[in-house]
C-alpha atoms as a PDB file:
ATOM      1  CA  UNK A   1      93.667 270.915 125.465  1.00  0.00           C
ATOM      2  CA  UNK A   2      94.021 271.478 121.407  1.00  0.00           C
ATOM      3  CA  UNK A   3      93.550 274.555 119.448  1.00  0.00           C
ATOM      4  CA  UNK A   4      92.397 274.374 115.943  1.00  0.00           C
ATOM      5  CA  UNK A   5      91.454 276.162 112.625  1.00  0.00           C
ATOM      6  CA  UNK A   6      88.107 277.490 113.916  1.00  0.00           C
ATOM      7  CA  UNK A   7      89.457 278.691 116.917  1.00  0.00           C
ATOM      8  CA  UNK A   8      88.160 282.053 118.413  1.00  0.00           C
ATOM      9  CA  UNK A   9      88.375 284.355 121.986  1.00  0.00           C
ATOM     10  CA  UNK A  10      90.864 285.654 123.700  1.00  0.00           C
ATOM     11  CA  UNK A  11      94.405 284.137 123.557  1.00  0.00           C
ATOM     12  CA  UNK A  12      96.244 285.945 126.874  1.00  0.00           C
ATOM     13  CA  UNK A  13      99.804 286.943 125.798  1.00  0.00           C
ATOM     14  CA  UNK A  14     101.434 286.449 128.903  1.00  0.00           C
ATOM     15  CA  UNK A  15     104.493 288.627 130.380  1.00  0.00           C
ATOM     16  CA  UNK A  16     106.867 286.427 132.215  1.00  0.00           C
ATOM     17  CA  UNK A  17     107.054 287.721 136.200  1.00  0.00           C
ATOM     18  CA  UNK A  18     110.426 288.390 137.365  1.00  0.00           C
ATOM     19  CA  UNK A  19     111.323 289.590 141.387  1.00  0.00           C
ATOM     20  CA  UNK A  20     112.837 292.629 141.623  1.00  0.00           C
ATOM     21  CA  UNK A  21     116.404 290.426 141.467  1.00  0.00           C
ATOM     22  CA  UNK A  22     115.574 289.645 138.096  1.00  0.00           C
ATOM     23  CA  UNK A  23     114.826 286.340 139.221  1.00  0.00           C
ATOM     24  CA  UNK A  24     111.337 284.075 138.368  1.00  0.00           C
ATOM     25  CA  UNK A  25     108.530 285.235 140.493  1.00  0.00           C
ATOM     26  CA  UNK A  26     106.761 281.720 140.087  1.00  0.00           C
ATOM     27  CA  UNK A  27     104.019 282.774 142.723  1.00  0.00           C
ATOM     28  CA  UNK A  28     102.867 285.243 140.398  1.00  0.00           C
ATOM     29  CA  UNK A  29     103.044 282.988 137.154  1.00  0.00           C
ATOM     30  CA  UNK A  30     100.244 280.649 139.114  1.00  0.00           C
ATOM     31  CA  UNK A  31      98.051 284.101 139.547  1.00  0.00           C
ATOM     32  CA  UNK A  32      98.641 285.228 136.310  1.00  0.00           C
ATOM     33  CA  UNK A  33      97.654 281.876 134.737  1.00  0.00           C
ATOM     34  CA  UNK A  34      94.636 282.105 136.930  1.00  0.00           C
ATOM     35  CA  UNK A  35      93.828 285.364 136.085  1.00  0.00           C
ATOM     36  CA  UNK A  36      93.549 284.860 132.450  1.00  0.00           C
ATOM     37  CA  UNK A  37      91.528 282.210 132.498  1.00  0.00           C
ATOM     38  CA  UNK A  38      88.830 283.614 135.039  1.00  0.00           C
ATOM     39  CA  UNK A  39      89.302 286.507 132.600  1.00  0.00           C
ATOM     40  CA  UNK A  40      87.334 284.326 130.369  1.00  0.00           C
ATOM     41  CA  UNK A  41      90.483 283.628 127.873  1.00  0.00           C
ATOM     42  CA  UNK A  42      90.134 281.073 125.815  1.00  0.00           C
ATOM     43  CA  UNK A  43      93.795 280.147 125.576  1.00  0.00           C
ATOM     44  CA  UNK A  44      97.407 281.382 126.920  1.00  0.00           C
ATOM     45  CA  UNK A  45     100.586 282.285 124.669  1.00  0.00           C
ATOM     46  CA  UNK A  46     103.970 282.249 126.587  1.00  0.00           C
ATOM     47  CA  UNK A  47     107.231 282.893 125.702  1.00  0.00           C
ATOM     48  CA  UNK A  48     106.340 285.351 123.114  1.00  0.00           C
ATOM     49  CA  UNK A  49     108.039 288.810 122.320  1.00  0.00           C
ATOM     50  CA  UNK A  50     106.291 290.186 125.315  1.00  0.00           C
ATOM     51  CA  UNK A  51     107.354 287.154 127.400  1.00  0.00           C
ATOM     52  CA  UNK A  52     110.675 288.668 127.496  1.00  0.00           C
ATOM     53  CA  UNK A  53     111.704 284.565 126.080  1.00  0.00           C
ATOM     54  CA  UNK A  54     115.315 286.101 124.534  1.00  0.00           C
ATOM     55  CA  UNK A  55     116.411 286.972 128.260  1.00  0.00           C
ATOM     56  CA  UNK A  56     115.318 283.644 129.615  1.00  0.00           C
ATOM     57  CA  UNK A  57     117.598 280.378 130.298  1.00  0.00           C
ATOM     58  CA  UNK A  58     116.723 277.229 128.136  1.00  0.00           C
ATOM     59  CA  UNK A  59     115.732 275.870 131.618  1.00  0.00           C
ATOM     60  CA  UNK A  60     113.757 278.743 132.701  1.00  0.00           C
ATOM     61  CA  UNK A  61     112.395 278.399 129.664  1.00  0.00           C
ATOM     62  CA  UNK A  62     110.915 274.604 130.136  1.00  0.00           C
ATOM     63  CA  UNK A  63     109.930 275.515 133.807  1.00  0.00           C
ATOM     64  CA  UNK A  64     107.652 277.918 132.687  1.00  0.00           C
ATOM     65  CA  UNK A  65     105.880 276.140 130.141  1.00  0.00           C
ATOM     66  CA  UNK A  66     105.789 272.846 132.497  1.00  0.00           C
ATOM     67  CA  UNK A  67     104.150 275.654 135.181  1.00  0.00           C
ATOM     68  CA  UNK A  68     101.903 277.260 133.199  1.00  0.00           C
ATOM     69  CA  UNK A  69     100.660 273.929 131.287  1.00  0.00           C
ATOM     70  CA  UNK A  70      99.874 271.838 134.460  1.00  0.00           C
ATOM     71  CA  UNK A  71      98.085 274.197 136.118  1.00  0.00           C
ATOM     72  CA  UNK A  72      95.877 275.731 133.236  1.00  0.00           C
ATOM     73  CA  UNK A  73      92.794 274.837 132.478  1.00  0.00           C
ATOM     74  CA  UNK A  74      92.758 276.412 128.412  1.00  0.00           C
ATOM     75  CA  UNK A  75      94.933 275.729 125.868  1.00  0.00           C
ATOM     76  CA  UNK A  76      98.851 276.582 125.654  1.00  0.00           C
ATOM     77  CA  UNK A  77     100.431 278.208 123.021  1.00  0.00           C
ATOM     78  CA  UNK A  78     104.406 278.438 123.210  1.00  0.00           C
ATOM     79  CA  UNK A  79     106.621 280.940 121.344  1.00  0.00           C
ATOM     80  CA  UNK A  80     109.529 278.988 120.224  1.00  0.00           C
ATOM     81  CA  UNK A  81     110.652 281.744 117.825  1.00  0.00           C
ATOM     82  CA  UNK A  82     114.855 281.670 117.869  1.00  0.00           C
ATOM     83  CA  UNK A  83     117.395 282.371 115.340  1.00  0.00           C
ATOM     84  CA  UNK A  84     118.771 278.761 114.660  1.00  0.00           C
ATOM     85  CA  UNK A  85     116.325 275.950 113.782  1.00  0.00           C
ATOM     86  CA  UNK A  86     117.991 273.170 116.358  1.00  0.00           C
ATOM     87  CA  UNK A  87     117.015 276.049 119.576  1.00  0.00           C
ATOM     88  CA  UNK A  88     113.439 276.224 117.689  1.00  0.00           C
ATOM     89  CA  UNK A  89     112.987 272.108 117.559  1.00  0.00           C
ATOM     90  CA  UNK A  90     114.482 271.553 121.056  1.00  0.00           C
ATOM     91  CA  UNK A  91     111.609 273.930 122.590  1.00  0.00           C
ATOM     92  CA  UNK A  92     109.538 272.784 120.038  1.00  0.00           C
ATOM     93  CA  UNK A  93     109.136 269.427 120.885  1.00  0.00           C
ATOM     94  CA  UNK A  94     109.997 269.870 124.454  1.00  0.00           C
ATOM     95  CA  UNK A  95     106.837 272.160 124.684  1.00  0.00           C
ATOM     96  CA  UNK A  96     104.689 269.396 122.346  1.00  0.00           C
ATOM     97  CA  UNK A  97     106.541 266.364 125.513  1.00  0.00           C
ATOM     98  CA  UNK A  98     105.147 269.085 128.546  1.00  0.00           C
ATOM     99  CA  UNK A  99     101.322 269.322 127.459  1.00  0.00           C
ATOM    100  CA  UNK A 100     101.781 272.314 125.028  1.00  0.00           C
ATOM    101  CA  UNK A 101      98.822 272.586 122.385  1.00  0.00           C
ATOM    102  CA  UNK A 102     101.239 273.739 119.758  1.00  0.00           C
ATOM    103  CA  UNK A 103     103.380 276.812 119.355  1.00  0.00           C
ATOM    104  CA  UNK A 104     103.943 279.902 117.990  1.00  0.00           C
ATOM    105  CA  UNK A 105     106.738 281.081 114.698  1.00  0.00           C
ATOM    106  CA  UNK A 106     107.452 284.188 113.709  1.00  0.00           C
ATOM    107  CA  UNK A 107     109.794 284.806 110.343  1.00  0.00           C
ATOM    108  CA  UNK A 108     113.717 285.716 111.679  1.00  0.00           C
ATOM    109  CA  UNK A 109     113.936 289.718 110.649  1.00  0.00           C
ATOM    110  CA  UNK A 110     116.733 289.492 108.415  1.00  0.00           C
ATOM    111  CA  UNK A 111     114.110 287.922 105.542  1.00  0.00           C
ATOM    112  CA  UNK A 112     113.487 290.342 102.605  1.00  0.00           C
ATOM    113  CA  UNK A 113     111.782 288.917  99.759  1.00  0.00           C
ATOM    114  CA  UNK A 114     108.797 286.782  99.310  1.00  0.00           C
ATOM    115  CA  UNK A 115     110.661 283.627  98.434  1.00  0.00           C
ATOM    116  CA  UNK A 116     112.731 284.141 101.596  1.00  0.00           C
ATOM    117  CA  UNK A 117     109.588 284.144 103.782  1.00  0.00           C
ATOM    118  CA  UNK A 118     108.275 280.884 102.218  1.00  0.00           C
ATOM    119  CA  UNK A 119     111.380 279.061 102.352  1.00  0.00           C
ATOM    120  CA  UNK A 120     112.261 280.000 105.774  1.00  0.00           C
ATOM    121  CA  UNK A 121     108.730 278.490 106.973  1.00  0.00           C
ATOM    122  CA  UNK A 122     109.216 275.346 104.939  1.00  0.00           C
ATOM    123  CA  UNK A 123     112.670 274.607 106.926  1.00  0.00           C
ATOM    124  CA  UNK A 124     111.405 275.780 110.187  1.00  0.00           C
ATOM    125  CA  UNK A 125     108.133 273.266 109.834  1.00  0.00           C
ATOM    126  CA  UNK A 126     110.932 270.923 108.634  1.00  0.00           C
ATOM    127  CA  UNK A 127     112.933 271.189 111.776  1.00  0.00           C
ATOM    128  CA  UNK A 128     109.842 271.378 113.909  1.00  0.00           C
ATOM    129  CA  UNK A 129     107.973 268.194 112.588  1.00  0.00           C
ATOM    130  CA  UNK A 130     105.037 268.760 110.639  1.00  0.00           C
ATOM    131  CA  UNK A 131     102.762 266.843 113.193  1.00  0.00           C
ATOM    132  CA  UNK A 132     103.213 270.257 116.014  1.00  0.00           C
ATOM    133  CA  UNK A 133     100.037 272.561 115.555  1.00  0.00           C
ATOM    134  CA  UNK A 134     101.605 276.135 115.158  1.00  0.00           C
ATOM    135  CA  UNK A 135     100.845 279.786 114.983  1.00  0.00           C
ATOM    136  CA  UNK A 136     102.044 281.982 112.426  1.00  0.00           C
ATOM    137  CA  UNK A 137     103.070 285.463 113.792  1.00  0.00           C
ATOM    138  CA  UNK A 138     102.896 287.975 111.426  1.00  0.00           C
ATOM    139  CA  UNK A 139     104.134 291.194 112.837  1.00  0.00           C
ATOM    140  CA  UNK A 140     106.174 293.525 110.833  1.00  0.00           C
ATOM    141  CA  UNK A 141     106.156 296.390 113.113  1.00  0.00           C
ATOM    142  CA  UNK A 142     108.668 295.046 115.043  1.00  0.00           C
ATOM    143  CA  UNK A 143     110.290 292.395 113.323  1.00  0.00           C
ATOM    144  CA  UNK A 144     110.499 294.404 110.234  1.00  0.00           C
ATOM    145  CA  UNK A 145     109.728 291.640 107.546  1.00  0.00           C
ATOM    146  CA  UNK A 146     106.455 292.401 105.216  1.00  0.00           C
ATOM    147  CA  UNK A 147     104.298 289.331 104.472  1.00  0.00           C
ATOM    148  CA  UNK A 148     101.913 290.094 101.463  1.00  0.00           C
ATOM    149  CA  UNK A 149      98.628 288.757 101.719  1.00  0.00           C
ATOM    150  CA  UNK A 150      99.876 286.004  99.231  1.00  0.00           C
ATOM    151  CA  UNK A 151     102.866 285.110 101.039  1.00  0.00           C
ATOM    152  CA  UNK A 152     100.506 284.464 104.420  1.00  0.00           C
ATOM    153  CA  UNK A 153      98.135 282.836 101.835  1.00  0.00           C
ATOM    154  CA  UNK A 154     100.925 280.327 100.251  1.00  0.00           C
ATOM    155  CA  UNK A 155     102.366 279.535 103.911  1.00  0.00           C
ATOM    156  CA  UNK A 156      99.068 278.558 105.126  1.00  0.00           C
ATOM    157  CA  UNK A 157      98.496 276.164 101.989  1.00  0.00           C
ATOM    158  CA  UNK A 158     101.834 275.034 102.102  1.00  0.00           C
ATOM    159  CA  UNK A 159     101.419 273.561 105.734  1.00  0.00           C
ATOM    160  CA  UNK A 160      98.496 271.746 107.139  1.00  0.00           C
ATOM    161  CA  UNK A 161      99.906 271.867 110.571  1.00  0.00           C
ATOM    162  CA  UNK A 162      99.613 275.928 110.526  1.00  0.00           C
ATOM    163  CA  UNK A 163      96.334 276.406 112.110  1.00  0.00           C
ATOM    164  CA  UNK A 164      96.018 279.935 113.031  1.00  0.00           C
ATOM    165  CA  UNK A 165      97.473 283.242 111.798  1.00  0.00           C
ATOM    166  CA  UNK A 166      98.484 286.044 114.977  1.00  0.00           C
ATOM    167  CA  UNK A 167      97.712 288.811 112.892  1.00  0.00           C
ATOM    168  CA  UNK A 168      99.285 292.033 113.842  1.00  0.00           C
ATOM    169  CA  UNK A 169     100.097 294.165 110.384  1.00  0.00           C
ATOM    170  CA  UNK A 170      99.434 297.652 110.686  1.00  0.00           C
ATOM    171  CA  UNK A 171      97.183 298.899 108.893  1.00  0.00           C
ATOM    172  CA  UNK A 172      95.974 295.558 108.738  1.00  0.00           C
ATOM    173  CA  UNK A 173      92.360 295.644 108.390  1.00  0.00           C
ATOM    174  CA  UNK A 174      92.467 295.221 104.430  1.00  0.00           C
ATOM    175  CA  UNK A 175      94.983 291.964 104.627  1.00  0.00           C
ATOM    176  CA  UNK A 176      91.936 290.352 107.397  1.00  0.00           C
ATOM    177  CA  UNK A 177      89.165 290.969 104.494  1.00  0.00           C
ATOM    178  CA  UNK A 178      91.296 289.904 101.159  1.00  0.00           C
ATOM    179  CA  UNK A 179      92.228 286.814 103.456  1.00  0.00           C
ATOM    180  CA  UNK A 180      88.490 286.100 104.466  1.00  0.00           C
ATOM    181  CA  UNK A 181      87.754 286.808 100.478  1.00  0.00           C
ATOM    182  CA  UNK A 182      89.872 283.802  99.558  1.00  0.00           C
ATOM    183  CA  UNK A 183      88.374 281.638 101.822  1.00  0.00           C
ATOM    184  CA  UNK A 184      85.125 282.797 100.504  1.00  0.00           C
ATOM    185  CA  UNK A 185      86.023 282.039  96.936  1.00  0.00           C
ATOM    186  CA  UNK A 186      87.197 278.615  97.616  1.00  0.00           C
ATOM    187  CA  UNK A 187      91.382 279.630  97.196  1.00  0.00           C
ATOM    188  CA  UNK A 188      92.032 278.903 100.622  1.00  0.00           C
ATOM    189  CA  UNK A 189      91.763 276.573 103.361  1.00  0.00           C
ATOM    190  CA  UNK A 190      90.372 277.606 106.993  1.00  0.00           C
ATOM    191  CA  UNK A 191      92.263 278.963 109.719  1.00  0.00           C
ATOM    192  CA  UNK A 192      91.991 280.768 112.749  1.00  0.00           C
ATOM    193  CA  UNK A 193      92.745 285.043 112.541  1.00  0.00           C
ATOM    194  CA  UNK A 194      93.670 286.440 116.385  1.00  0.00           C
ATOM    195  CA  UNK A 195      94.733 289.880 116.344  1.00  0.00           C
ATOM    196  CA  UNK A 196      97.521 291.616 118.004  1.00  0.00           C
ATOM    197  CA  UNK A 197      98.769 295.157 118.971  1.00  0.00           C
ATOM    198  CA  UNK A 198      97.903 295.445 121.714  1.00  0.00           C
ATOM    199  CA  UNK A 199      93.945 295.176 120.332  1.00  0.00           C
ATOM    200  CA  UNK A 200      94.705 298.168 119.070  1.00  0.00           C
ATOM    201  CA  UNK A 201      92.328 297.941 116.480  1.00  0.00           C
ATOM    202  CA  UNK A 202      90.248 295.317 118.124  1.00  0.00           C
ATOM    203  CA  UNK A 203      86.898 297.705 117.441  1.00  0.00           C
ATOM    204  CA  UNK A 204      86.667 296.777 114.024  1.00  0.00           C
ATOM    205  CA  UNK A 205      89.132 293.445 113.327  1.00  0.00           C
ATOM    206  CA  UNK A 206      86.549 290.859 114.381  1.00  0.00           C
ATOM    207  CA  UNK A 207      84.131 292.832 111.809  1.00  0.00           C
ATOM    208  CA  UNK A 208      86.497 292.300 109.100  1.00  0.00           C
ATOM    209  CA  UNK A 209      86.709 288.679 110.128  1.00  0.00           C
ATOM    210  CA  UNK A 210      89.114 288.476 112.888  1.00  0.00           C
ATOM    211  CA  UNK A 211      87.953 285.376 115.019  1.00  0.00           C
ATOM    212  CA  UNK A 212      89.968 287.433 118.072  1.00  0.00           C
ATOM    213  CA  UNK A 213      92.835 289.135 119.686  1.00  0.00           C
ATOM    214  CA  UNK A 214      96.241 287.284 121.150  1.00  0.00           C
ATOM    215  CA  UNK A 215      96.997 290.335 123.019  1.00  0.00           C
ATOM    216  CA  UNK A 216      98.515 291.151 126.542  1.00  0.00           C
ATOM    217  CA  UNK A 217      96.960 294.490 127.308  1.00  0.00           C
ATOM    218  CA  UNK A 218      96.220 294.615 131.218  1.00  0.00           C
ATOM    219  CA  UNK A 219      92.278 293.886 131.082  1.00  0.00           C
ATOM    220  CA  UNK A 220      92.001 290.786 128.462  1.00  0.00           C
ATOM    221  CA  UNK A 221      88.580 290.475 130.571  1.00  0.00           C
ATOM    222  CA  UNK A 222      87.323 293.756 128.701  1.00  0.00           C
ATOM    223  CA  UNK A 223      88.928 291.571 125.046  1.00  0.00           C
ATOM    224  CA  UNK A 224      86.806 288.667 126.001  1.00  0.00           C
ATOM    225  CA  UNK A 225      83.740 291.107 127.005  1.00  0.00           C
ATOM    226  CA  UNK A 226      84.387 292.957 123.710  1.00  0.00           C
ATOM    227  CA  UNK A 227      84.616 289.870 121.550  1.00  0.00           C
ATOM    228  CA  UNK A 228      81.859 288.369 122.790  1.00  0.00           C
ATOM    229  CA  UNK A 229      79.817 291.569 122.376  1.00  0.00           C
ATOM    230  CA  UNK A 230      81.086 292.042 118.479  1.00  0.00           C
ATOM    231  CA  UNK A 231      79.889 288.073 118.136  1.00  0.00           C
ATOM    232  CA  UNK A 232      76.362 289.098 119.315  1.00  0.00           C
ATOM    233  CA  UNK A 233      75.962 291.764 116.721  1.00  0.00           C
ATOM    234  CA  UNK A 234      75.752 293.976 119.617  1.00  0.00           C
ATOM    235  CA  UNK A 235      78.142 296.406 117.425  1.00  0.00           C
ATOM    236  CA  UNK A 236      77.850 299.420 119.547  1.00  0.00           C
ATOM    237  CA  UNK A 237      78.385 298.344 122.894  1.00  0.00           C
ATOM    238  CA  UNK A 238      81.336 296.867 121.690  1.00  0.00           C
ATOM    239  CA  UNK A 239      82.913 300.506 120.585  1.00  0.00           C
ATOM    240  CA  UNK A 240      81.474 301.072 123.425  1.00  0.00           C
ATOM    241  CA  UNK A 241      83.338 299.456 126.015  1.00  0.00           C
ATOM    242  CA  UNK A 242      86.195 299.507 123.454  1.00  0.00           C
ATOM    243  CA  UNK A 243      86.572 303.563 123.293  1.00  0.00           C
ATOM    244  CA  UNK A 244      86.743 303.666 127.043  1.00  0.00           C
ATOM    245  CA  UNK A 245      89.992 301.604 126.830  1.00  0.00           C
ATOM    246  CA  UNK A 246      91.192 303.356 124.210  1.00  0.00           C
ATOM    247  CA  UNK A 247      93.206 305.901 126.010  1.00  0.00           C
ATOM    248  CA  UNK A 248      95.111 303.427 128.157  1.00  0.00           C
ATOM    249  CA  UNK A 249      95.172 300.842 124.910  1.00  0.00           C
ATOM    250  CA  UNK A 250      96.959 303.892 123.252  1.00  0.00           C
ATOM    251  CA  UNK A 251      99.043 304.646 126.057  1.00  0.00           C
ATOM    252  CA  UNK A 252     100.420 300.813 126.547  1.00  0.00           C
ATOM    253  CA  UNK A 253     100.881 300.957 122.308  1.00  0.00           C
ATOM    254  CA  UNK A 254     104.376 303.390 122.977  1.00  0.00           C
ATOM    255  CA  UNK A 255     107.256 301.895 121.685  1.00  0.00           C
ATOM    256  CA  UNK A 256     110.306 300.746 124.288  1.00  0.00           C
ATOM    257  CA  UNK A 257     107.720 300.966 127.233  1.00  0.00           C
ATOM    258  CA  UNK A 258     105.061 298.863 126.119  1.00  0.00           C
ATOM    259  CA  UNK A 259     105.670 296.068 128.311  1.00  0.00           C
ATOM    260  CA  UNK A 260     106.334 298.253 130.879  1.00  0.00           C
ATOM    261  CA  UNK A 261     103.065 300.098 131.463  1.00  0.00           C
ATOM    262  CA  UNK A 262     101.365 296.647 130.938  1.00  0.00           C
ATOM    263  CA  UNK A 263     103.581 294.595 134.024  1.00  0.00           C
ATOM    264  CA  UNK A 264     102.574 298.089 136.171  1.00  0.00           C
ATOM    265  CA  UNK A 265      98.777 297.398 135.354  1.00  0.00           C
ATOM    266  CA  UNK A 266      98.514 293.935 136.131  1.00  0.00           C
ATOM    267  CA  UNK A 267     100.807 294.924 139.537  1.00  0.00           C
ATOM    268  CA  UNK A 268      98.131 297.553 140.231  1.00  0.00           C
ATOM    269  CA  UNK A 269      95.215 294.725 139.603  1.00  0.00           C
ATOM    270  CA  UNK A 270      97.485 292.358 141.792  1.00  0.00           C
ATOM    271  CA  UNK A 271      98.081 289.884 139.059  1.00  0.00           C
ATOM    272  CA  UNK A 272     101.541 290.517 139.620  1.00  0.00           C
ATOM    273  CA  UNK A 273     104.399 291.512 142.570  1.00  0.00           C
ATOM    274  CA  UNK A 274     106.587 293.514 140.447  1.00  0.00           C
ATOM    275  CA  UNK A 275     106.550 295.000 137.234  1.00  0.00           C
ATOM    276  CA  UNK A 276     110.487 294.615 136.846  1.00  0.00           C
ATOM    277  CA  UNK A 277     111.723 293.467 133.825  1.00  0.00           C
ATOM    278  CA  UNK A 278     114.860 291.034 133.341  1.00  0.00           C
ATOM    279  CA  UNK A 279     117.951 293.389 131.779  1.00  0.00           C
ATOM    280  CA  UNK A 280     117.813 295.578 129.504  1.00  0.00           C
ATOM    281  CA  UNK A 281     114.629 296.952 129.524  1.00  0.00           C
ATOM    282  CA  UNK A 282     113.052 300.133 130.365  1.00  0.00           C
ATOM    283  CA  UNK A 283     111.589 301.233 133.430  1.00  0.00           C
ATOM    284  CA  UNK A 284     108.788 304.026 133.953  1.00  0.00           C
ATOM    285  CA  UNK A 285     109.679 306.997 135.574  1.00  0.00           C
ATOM    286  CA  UNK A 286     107.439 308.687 138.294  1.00  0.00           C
ATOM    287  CA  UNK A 287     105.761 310.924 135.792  1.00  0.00           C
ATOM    288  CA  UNK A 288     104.969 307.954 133.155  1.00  0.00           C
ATOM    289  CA  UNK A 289     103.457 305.689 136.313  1.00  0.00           C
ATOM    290  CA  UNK A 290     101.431 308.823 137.405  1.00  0.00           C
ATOM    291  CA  UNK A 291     100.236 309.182 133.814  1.00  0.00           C
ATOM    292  CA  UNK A 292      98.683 305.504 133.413  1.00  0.00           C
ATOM    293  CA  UNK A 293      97.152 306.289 137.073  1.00  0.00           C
ATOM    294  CA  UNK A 294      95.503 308.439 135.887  1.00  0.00           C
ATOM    295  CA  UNK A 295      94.121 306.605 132.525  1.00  0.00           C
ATOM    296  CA  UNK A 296      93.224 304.324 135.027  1.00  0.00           C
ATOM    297  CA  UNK A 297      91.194 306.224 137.644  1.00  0.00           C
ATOM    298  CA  UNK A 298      89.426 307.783 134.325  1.00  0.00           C
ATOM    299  CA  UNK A 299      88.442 304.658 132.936  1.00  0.00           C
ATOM    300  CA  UNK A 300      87.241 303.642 136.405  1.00  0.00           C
ATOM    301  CA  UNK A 301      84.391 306.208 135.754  1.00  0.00           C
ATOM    302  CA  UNK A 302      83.106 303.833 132.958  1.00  0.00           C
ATOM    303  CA  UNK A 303      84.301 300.576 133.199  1.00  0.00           C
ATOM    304  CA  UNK A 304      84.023 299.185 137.372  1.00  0.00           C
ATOM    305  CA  UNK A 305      87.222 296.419 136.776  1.00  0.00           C
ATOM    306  CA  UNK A 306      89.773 299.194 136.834  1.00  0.00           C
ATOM    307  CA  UNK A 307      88.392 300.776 140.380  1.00  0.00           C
ATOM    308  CA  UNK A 308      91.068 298.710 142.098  1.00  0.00           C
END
């Protein structure tokens, strides 16, 4: 189970289940790997910002990836993100030893410049081994470092072994098209584009060249539906289906409880027992769980998978 530079879908960010003890709820890691696949997902990340991976154990860690790889059926994708490069090779290569098909590198947020960025990427590859297939996360919204369209450019050319970009600048529609361009004109080698924020934007990314979304929002079978659609130059159904999500897609988008409303969805859809987080995090109150009921039982008007 490989990924590579033409590949497209759905890519499932995963949330990491935790019991209401804060320990791992490894029933509901089998359904949720389950339910991303029959979702139609063409791959799984783990570990990633929404995987909660900074509150985990390095054991936890490896027992989730070793869980999730052997029983899905799509490729893995592992965040090994971490702010020294020895924690980044030891998942690294454990993940690449477990079955992972590569992993997933975001830049550290203290990088400011442009030479910064590069040179960070060329030691973490070092560290990693230039033979893992990885993602590169570019997502400035929360990790507060800026990648110009060159910079992105220059890291992809600078390493082989970088097969995808997780694209999730905001506004980020012009960076997809002056990317595509470059391909186009011969400056730049193929690659993979997923999108993130929560597919946010989702209606119009895989029409500026977006091959898909690596996304966690709570129905990734309406991303696969909606990518599918866009692929079929069926271009309204698409916005379609996509503006009835919108309201909830919005909803999930609030900063701090995110993650949040998205482990309450997949509880509702019974992905999930509980929607706890591992400390800190935030919890909804009443009125915030009666608000994305709501969303819910509106969207269940127009779209039959959230009349659960």
């Amino acid at each position: 189970m490989t990924f590579s530079t033409s590949s497209r879908g759905v890519y499932a960010i995963a949330t990491t289940p935790f019991l209401q003890d804060g320990s791992l709820d490894t029933a509901s890691i089998d359904r949720l790997t389950d339910f991303y696949q029959d979702s139609g997902c063409s791959g799984i990340t783990i570990l990633g910002i929404m995987g909660e991976a900074p509150k985990l154990e390095p054991a936890e860690s490896r027992a989730i990836i070793k869980q999730v790889v052997s029983r899905a059926r799509i490729p893995v994708i592992v965040g090994v993100s971490a702010p020294g490069f020895a924690a980044m090779r030891s998942l690294a290569r454990d993940a690449m030893d477990l079955g992972a098909a590569g992993v997933m590198i975001a830049p550290t947020p203290s990088l400011r410049t442009d030479d910064q960025i590069v040179t960070y990427f060329g030691q973490a590859i070092e560290a990693v081994g230039d033979d893992v297939p990885w993602v590169l996360q570019d997502y400035p919204l929360t990790l507060n470092v800026v990648m110009s369209v060159g910079v992105v450019a220059k890291i992809i050319s600078n390493h082989p072994s970088c097969l995808m970009l997780k694209h999730e600048d905001w506004p980020g529609l012009e960076k997809i098209s002056k990317l595509r361009a470059m391909q186009k004109a011969g400056d730049l080698r193929p690659f993979s584009i997923l999108c993130g924020n929560g597919g946010m934007f989702l209606d119009f990314e895989p029409e500026r060249g977006a091959d898909g979304a690596m996304t966690g929002y709570g129905f990734p079978d309406m991303l696969t539906e909606l990518i599918d659609l866009s692929a079929a130059g069926k271009r309204d159904a698409a916005h379609d289906l996509f503006d009835a999500h919108l309201p909830l897609i919005r909803y999930e988008q609030q900063l701090g409880i995110g993650l949040a409303v998205r482990k309450y969805v997949l509880k509702r859809r019974g992905v999930i027992t509980s929607d706890a987080q591992r400390k800190p995090g935030l919890a909804l109150s009443e009125t915030a769980r009666a608000e994305v009921d709501y969303l819910i039982a509106r969207l269940a008007q127009r779209d039959k998978r959230a009349a659960f």
